[in-house]
Protein backbone atom coordinates (compact mmCIF):
# COMPACT_ATOMS: atom_id res chain seq x y z
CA UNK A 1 -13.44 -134.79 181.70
CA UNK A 2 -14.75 -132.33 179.30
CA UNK A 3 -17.00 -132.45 176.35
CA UNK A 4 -13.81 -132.34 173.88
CA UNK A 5 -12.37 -135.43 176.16
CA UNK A 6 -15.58 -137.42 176.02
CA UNK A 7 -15.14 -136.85 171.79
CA UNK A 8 -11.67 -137.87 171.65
CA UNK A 9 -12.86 -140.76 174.26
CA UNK A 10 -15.38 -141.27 170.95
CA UNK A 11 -13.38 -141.31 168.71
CA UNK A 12 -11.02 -143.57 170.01
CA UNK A 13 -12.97 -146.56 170.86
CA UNK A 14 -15.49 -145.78 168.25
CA UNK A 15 -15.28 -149.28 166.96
CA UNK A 16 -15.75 -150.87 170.37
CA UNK A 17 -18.89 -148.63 170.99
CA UNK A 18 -20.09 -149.69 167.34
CA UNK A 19 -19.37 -153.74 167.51
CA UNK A 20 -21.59 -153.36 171.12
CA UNK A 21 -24.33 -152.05 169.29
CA UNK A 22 -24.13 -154.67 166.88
CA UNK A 23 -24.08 -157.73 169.43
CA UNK A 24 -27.12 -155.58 171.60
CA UNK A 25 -29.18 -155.54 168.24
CA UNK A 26 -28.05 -158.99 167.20
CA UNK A 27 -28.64 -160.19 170.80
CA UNK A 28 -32.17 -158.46 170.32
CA UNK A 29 -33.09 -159.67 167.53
CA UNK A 30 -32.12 -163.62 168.12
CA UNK A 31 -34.11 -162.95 171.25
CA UNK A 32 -37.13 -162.13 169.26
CA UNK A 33 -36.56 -164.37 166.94
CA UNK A 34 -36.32 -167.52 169.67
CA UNK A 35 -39.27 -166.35 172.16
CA UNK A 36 -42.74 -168.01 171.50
CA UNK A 37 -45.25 -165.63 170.00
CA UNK A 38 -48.20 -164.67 172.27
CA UNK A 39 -51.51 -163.08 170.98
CA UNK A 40 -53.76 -160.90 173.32
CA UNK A 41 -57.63 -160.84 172.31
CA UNK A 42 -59.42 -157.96 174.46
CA UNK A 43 -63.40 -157.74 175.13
CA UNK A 44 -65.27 -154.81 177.08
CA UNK A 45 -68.07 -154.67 179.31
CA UNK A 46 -70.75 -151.97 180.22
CA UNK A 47 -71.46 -151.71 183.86
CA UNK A 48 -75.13 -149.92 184.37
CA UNK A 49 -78.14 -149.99 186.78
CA UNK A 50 -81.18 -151.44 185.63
CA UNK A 51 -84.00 -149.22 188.05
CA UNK A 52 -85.48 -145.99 186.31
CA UNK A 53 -86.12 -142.88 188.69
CA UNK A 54 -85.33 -139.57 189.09
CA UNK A 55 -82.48 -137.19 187.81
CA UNK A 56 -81.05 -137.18 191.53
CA UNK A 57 -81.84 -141.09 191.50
CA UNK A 58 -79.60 -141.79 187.97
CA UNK A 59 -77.03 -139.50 189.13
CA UNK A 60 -76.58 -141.79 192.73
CA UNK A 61 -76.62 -144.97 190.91
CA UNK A 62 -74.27 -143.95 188.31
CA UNK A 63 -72.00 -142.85 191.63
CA UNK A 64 -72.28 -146.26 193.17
CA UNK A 65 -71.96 -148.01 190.04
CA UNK A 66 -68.56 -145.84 189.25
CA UNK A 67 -67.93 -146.71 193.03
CA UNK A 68 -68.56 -150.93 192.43
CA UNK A 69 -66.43 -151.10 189.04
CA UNK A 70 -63.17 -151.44 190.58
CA UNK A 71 -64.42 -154.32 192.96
CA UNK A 72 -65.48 -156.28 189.40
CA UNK A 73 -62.56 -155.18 188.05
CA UNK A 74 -61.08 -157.68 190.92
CA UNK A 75 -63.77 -160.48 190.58
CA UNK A 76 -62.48 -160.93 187.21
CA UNK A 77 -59.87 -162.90 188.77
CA UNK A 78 -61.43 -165.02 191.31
CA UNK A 79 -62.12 -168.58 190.94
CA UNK A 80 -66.30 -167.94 190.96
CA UNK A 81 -65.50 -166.27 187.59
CA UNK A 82 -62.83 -168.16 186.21
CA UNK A 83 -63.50 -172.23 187.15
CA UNK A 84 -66.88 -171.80 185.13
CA UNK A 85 -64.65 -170.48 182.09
CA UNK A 86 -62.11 -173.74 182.92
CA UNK A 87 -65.30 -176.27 182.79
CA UNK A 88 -66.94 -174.00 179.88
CA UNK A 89 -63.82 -174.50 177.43
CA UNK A 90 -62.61 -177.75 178.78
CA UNK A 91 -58.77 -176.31 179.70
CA UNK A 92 -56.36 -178.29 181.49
CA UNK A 93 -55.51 -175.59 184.09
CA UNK A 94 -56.53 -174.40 187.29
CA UNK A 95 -58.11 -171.18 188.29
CA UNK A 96 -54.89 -169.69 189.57
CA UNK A 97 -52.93 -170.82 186.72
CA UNK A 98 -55.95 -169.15 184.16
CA UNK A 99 -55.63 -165.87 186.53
CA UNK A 100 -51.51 -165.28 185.36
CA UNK A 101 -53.11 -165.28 181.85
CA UNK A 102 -56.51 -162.87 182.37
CA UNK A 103 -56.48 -159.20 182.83
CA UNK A 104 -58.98 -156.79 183.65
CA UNK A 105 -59.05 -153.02 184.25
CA UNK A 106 -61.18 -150.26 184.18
CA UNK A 107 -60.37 -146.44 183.68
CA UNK A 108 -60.84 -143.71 186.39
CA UNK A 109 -64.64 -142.24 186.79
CA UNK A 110 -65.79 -144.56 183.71
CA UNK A 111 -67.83 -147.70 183.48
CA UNK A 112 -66.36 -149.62 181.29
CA UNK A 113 -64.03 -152.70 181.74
CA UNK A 114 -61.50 -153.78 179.91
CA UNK A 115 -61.07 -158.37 179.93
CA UNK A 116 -57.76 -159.47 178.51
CA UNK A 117 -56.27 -163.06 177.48
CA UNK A 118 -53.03 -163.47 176.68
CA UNK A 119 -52.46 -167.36 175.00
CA UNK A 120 -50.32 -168.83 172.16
CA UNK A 121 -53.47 -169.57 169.79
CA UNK A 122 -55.01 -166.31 168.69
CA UNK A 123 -58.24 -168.21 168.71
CA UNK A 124 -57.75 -169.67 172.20
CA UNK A 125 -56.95 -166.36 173.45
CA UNK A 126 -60.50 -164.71 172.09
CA UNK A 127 -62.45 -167.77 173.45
CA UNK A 128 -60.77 -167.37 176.80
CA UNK A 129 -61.46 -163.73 177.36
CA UNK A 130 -65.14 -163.64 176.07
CA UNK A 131 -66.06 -166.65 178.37
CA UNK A 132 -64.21 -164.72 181.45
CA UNK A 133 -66.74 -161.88 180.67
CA UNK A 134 -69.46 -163.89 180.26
CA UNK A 135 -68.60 -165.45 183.36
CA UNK A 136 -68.42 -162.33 185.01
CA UNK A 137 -71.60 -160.91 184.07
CA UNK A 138 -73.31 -163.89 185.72
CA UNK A 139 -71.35 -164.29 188.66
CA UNK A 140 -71.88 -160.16 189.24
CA UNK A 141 -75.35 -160.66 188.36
CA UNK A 142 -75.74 -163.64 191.32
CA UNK A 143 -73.53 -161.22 193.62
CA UNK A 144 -75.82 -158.48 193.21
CA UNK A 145 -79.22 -159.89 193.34
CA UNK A 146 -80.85 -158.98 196.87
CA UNK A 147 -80.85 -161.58 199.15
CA UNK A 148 -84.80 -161.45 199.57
CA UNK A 149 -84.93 -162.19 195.82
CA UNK A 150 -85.44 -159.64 192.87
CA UNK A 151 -84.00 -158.33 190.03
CA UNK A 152 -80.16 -157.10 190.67
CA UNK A 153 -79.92 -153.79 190.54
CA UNK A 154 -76.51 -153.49 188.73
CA UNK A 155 -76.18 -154.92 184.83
CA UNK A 156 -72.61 -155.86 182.71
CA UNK A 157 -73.22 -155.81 179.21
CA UNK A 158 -70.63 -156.80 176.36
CA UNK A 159 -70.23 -154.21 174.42
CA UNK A 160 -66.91 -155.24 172.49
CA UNK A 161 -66.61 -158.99 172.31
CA UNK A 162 -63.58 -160.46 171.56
CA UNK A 163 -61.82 -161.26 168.05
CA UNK A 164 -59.14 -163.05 167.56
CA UNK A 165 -56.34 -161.48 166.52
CA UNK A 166 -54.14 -160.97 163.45
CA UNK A 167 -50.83 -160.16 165.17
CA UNK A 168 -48.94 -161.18 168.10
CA UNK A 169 -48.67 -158.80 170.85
CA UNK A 170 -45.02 -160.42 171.99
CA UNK A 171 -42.48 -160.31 171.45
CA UNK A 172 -42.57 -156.83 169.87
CA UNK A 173 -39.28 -157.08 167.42
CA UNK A 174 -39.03 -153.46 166.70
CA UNK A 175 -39.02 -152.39 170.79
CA UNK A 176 -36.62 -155.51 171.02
CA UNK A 177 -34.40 -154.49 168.37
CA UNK A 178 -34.14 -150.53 169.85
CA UNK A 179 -33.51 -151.56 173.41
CA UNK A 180 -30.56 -154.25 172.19
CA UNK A 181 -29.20 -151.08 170.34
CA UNK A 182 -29.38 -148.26 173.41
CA UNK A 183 -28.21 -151.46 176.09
CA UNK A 184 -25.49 -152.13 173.34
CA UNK A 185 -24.44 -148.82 172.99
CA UNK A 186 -24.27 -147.83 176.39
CA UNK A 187 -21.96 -151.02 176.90
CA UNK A 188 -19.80 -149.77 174.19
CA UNK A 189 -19.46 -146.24 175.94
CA UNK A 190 -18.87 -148.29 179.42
CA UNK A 191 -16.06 -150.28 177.97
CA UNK A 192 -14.63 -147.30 176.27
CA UNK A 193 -14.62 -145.10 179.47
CA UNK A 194 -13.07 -148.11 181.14
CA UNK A 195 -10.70 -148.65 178.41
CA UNK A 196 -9.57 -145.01 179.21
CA UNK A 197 -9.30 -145.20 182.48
CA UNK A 198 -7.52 -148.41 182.16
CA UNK A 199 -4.98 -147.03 179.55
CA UNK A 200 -1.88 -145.17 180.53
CA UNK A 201 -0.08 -144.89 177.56
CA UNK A 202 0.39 -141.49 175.62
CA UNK A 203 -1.43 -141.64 172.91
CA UNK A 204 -1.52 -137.77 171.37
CA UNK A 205 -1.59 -133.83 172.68
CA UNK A 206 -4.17 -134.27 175.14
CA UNK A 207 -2.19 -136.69 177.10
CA UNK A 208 0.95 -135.08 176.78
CA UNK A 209 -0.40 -132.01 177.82
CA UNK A 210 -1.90 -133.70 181.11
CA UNK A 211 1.43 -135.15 182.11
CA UNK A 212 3.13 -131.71 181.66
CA UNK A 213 2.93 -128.20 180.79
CA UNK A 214 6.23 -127.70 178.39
CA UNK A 215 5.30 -126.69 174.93
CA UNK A 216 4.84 -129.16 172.23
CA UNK A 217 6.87 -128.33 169.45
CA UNK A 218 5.27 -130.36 166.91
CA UNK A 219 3.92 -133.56 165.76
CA UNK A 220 5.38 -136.47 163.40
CA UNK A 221 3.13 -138.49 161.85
CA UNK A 222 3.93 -142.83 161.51
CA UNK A 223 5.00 -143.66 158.09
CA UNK A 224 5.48 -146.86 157.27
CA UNK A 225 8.43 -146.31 154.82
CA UNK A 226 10.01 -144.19 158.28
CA UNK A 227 12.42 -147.25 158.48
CA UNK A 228 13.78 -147.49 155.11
CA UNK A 229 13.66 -143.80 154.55
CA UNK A 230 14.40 -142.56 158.08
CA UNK A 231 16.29 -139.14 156.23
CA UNK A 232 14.21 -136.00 155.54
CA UNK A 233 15.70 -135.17 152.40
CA UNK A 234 14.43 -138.98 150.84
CA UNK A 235 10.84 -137.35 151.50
CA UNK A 236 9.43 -135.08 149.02
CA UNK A 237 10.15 -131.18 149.81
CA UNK A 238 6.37 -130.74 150.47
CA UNK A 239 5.33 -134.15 152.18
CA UNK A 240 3.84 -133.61 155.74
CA UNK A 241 6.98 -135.39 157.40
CA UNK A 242 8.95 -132.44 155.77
CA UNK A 243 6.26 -130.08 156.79
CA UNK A 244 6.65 -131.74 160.53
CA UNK A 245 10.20 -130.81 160.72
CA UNK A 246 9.61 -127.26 159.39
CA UNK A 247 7.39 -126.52 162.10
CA UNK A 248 9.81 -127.81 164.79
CA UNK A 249 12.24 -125.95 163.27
CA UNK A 250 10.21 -122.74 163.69
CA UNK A 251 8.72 -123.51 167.06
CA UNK A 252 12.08 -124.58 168.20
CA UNK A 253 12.84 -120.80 167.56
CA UNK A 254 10.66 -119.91 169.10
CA UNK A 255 11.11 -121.71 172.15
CA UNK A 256 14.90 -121.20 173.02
CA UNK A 257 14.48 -117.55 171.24
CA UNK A 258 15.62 -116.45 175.68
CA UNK A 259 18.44 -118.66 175.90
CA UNK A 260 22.07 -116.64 174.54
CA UNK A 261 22.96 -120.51 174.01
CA UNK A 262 22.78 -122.78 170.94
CA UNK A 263 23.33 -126.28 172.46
CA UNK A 264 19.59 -128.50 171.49
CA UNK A 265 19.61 -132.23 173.77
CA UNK A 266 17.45 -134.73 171.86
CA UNK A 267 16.56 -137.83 173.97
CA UNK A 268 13.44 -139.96 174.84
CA UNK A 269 12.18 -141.99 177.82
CA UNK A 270 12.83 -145.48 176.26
CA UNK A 271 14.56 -147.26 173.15
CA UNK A 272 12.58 -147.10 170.25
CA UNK A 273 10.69 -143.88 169.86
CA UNK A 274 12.53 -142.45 167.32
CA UNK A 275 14.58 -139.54 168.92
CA UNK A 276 17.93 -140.65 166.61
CA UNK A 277 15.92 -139.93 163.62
CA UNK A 278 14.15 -136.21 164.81
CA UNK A 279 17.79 -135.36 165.97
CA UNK A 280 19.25 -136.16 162.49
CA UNK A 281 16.37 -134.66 160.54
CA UNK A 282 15.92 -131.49 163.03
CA UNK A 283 20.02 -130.80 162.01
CA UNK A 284 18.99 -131.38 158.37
CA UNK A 285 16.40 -128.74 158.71
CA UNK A 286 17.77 -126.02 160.49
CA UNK A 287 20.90 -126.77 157.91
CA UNK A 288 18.12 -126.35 154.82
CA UNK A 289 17.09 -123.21 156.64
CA UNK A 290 21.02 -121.65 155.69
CA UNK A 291 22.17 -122.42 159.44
CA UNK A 292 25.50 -123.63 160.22
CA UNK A 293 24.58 -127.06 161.92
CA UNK A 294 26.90 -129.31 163.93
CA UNK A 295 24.90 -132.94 164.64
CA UNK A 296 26.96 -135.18 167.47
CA UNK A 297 25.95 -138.58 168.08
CA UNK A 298 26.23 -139.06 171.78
CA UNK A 299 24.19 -142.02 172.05
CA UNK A 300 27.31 -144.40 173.20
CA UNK A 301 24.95 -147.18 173.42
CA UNK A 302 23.29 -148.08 170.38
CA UNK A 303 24.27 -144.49 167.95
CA UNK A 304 22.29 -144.96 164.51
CA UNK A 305 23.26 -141.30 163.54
CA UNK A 306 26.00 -142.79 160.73
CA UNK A 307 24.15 -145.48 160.14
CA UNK A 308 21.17 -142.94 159.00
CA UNK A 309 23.52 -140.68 157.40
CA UNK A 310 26.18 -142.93 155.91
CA UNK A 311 29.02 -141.89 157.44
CA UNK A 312 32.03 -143.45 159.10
CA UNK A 313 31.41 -144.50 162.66
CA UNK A 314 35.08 -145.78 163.42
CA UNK A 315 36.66 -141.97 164.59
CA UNK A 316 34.11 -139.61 166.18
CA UNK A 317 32.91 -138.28 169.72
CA UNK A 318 34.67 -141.09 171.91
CA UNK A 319 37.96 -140.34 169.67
CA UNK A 320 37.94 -136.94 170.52
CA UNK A 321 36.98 -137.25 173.95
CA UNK A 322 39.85 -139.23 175.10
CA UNK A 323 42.26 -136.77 173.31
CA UNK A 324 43.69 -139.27 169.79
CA UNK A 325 42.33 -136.42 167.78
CA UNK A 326 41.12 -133.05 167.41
CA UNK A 327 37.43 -132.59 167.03
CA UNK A 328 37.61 -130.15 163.92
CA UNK A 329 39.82 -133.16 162.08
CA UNK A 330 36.36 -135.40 163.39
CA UNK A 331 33.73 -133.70 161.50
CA UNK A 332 32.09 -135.31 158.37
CA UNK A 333 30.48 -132.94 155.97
CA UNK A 334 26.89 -134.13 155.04
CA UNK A 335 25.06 -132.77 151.99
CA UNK A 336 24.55 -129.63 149.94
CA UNK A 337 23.87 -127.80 153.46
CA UNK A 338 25.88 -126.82 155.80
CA UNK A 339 25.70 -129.32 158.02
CA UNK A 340 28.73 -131.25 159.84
CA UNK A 341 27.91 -134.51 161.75
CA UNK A 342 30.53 -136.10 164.92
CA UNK A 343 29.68 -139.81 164.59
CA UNK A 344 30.17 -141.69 167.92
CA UNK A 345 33.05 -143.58 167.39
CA UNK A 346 33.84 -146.45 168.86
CA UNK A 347 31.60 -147.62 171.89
CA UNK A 348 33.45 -147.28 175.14
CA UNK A 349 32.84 -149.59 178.41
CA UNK A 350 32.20 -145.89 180.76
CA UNK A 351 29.58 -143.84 178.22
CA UNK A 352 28.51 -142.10 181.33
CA UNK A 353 31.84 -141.03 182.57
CA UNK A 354 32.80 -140.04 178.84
CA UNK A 355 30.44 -138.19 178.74
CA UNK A 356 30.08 -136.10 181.86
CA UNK A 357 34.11 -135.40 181.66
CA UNK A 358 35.18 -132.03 181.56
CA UNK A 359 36.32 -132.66 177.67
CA UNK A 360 32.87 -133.04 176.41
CA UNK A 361 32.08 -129.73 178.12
CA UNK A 362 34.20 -127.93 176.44
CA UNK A 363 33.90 -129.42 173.89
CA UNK A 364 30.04 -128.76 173.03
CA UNK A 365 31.14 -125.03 174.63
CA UNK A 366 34.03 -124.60 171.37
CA UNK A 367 31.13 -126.00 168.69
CA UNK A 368 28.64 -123.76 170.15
CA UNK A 369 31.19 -120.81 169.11
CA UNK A 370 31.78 -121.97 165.62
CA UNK A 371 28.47 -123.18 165.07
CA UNK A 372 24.72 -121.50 164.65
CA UNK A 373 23.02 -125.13 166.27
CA UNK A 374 24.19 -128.03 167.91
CA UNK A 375 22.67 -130.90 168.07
CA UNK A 376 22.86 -133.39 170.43
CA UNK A 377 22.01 -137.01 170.19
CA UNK A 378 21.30 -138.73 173.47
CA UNK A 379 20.40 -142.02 174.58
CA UNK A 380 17.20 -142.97 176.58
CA UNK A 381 16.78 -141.19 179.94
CA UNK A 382 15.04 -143.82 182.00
CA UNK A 383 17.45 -146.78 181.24
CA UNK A 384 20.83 -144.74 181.71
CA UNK A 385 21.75 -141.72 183.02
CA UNK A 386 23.98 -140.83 180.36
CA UNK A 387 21.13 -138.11 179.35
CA UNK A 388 20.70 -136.31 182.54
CA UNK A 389 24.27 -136.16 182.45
CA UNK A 390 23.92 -134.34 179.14
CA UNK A 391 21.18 -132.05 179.97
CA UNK A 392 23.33 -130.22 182.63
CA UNK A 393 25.71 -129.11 179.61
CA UNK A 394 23.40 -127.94 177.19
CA UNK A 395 20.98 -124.91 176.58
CA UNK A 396 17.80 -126.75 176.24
CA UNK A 397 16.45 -130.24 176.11
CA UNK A 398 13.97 -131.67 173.67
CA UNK A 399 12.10 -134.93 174.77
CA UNK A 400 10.89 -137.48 171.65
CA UNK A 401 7.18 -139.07 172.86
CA UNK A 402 6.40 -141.64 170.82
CA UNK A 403 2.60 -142.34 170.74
CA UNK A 404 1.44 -145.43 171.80
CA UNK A 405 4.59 -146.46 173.26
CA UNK A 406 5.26 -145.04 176.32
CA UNK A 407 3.24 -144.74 179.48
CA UNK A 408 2.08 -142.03 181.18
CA UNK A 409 4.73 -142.73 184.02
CA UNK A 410 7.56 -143.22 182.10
CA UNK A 411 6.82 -139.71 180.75
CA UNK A 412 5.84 -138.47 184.43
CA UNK A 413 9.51 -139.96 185.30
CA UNK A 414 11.90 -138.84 182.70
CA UNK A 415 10.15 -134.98 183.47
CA UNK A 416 11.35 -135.95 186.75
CA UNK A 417 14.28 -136.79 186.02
CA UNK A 418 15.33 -133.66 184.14
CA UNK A 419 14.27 -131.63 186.81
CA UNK A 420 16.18 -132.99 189.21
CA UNK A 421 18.74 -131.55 187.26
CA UNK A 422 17.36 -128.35 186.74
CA UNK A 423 17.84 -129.16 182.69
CA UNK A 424 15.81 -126.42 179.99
CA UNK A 425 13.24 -128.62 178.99
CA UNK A 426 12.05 -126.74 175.71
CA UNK A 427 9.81 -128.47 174.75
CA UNK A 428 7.86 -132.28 173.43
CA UNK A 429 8.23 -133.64 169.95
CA UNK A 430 5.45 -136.63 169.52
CA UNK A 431 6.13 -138.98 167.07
CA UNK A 432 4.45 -141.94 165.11
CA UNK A 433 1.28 -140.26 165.71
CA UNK A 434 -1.72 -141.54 163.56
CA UNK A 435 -2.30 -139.66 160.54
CA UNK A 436 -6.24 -139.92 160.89
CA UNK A 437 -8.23 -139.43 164.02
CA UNK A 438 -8.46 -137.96 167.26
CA UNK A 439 -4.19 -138.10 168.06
CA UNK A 440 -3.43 -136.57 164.81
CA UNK A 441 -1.76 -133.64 164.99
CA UNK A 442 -3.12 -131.46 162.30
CA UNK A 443 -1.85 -128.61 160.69
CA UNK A 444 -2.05 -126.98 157.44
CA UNK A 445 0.48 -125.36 155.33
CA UNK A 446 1.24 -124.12 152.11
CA UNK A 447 3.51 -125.05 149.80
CA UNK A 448 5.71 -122.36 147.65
CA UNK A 449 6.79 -123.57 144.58
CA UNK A 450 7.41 -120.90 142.54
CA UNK A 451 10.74 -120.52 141.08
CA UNK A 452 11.36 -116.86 142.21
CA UNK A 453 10.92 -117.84 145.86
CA UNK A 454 12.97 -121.02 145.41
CA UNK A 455 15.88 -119.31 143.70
CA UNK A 456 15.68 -116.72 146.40
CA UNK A 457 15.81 -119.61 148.93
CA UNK A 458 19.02 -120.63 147.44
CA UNK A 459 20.55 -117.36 146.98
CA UNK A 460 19.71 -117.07 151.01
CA UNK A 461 21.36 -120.24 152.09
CA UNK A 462 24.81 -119.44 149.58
CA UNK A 463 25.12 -116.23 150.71
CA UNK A 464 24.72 -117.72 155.14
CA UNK A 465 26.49 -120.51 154.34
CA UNK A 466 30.33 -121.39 155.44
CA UNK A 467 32.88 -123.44 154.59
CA UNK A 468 34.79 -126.17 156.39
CA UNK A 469 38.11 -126.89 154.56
CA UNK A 470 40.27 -129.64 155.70
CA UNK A 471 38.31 -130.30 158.52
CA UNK A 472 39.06 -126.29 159.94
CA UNK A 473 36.64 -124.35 161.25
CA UNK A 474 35.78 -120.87 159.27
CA UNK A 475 34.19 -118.33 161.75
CA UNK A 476 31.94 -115.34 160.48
CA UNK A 477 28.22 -114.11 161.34
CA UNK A 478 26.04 -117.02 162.42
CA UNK A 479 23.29 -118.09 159.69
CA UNK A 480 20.54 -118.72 162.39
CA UNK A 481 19.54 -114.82 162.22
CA UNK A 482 19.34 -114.84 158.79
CA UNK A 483 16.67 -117.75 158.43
CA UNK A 484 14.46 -117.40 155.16
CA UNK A 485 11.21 -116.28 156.37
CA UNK A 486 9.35 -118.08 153.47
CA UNK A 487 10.83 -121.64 154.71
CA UNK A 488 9.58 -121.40 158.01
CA UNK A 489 5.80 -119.90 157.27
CA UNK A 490 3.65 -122.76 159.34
CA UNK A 491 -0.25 -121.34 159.18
């Protein structure tokens, strides 16, 4: 996983990452909040030798003094220092149990020690660690006096004594409060990177592009109003769902610009991803573009083409298929375009067998010559096989992903699936991709309004356009090489 993968990973889960940071520094700060506030009162002591001498003399002592600090620096701790400090302030503990609250240490090749009490009462805590150095200068002083009597050569003097202080030393909020945030944010980017490596569904480009290496022809964002107003020409001429088509249009080109063929297979993995409605409205663009457009709904399952459309549904592909009429007497103009759509007609018990027959192949073979594009509407290809069927009669094969609604090996499956088969696959369409975030599939464009292009546009489409009159083909030059240039600019 790259640097771009971790982003999108980000991205993604970026409210995850963000609510874990808000429980760590919540968690933090209720911690802080609930622990007991300690205070810490510190005192210092000055460890010399009290004989005068020589240069050489001052310079050993100060060696052996250096040499003895880190054995007071232990005594501090000891019972001899610290049951005259329990008697002293009258506390109901024991040595040991004073020792978890004392500190002392000294820094390297200096004299100086450092006593520190840690207690709930600022007050108690200064009282405790001046009578531990008190206690410690006598009980060094009794160590060190010469067994023969004298003076003791080594002196502790208090040179800081202790205060009590102003502010608690624990908990420290602000420490608390930064380590809840970096332990809640690394959480967050745990989760998320398990999250990720949980999740299997196709969710934009990236994982398309993982499962396979076809091109993706474009990207369709969700829109809400999709359902109601599934047709591209109820969305405004310059809306990005037009824009979407536009580009598939172009790419689609593009794509099959090797293939002496015209024949386009639209199907999905699964019900529901919208491959119906990018059939219908690919037809509808590649008609607006002044192509001669045939749309067949072969989805003998659950066809949606005439209900999207509002055509009749009674007479259509089945109907010509088992020979009660002619296709040409089939075909249902739709709209100012030349487009001509064969509804599915009734739903037969054998879909499969209908439509792997011999009829359907020549009968997408005789629209292919009368037509610049057919399009093909096909069902699912992991529930039926009436798709891979299909694919072996066509020129090229278009697979709808829908994001977030189809696993990674249902994808892996239905590639599969049309290989066996040795089908074109062209290319991936994703649909109901978010418009905002990291699976958004951005583009830009821009939009020609004027009314010299637009009139141009129209005088384009009249002049590639033909005619179907009672229900009879008209042959002539195919439109799809004749394509305005200015409705297909995608930047």
């Amino acid at each position: 996983m790259d640097l771009k993968e971790y982003g999108r990973l980000v991205r993604r889960n970026w409210m995850v990452i963000v609510a874990c940071a808000l429980l760590g520094t919540l968690a933090a700060a209720a911690a802080s909040f609930l622990i007991r506030p300690v205070y810490t009162s510190h005192t210092q002591l000055f460890v010399s030798i009290q004989s005068t001498g020589t240069v050489a003399e001052l310079q050993q002592g100060n060696t052996f003094t250096q040499a003895r600090v880190q054995t007071y620096v232990e005594t501090a701790k000891t019972p001899a220092v610290l049951q005259p400090v329990v008697d002293s302030l009258g506390l109901d503990v024991s040595p040991a149990k004073l020792a978890e609250t004392v500190s002392a240490s000294a820094d390297l090749n200096t004299v100086l020690i450092t006593i520190s009490a840690v207690d709930s009462s600022p007050v108690q805590a200064a009282a405790v660690a001046q009578a531990v150095a008190d206690s410690l200068v006598e009980t060094v002083g009794q160590l060190e006096t010469p067994s023969m009597g004298g003076v003791s050569p080594i002196k502790l003097s208090v040179v800081t004594p202790a205060v009590a202080p102003t502010a608690p030393s624990a908990p420290d909020t602000k420490l608390n409060l930064f380590v809840g945030l970096v332990v809640g944010l690394m959480a967050g980017v745990g989760t998320a990177i398990l999250r990720s490596a949980l999740d299997t569904k196709v969710r934009g480009e990236a994982d398309v592009s993982r499962v396979t290496k076809a091109p993706i022809l474009g990207g369709i964002s969700f829109d809400v109003d999709a359902a109601k107003r599934p047709v591209l020409t109820q969305a405004a001429p310059q809306s990005p769902r037009a824009e979407s088509f536009r580009q598939i249009r172009t790419n689609l080109q593009f794509a099959n610009v090797d293939s002496n063929s015209n024949t386009i297979l639209v199907t999905s993995s699964l019900p529901g991803e919208g491959k119906s409605t990018t059939a219908t409205n690919m037809a509808i663009a590649m008609a607006q573009a002044g192509q001669r457009v045939v749309l067949i709904d072969a989805d003998l399952r659950r066809p949606m083409v005439a209900t999207y459309l509002g055509l009749e549904s009674g007479a259509g592909l089945t109907t010509a298929l088992i020979g009660t009429a002619d296709v040409e007497d089939l075909l249902q103009p739709w709209g100012e375009d030349d487009l001509y759509v064969l509804t599915s007609g009734q739903i037969p018990p054998n879909p499969s067998e209908l439509l792997g027959s011999e009829a359907m192949s020549k009968m997408i073979t005789r629209l292919s010559d009368e037509f610049d594009a057919v399009i093909v509407d096909a069902p699912p290809l992991i529930p039926v096989t009436d798709s891979t069927v299909l694919a072996q009669k066509v020129s090229g094969v278009v697979l709808v992903v829908a994001s977030g609604k189809i696993q990674s090996r249902d994808l892996e499956k239905s590639l599969s699936s049309l290989e066996l088969v040795k089908a074109n696959l062209l290319g991936t369409v994703l649909n109901m991709l978010p418009s905002k975030g990291p699976d958004a599939y951005a583009y830009s464009y821009y939009s020609y309004e004027s009314k010299g292009e637009s009139a141009g546009g129209k005088r384009s489409n009249k002049r590639t356009a033909k005619s179907v009159n009672g229900g009879h083909f008209v042959t002539g030059n195919r439109g799809r090489h004749e394509v305005s240039e200015s409705a297909d600019i995608v930047r």
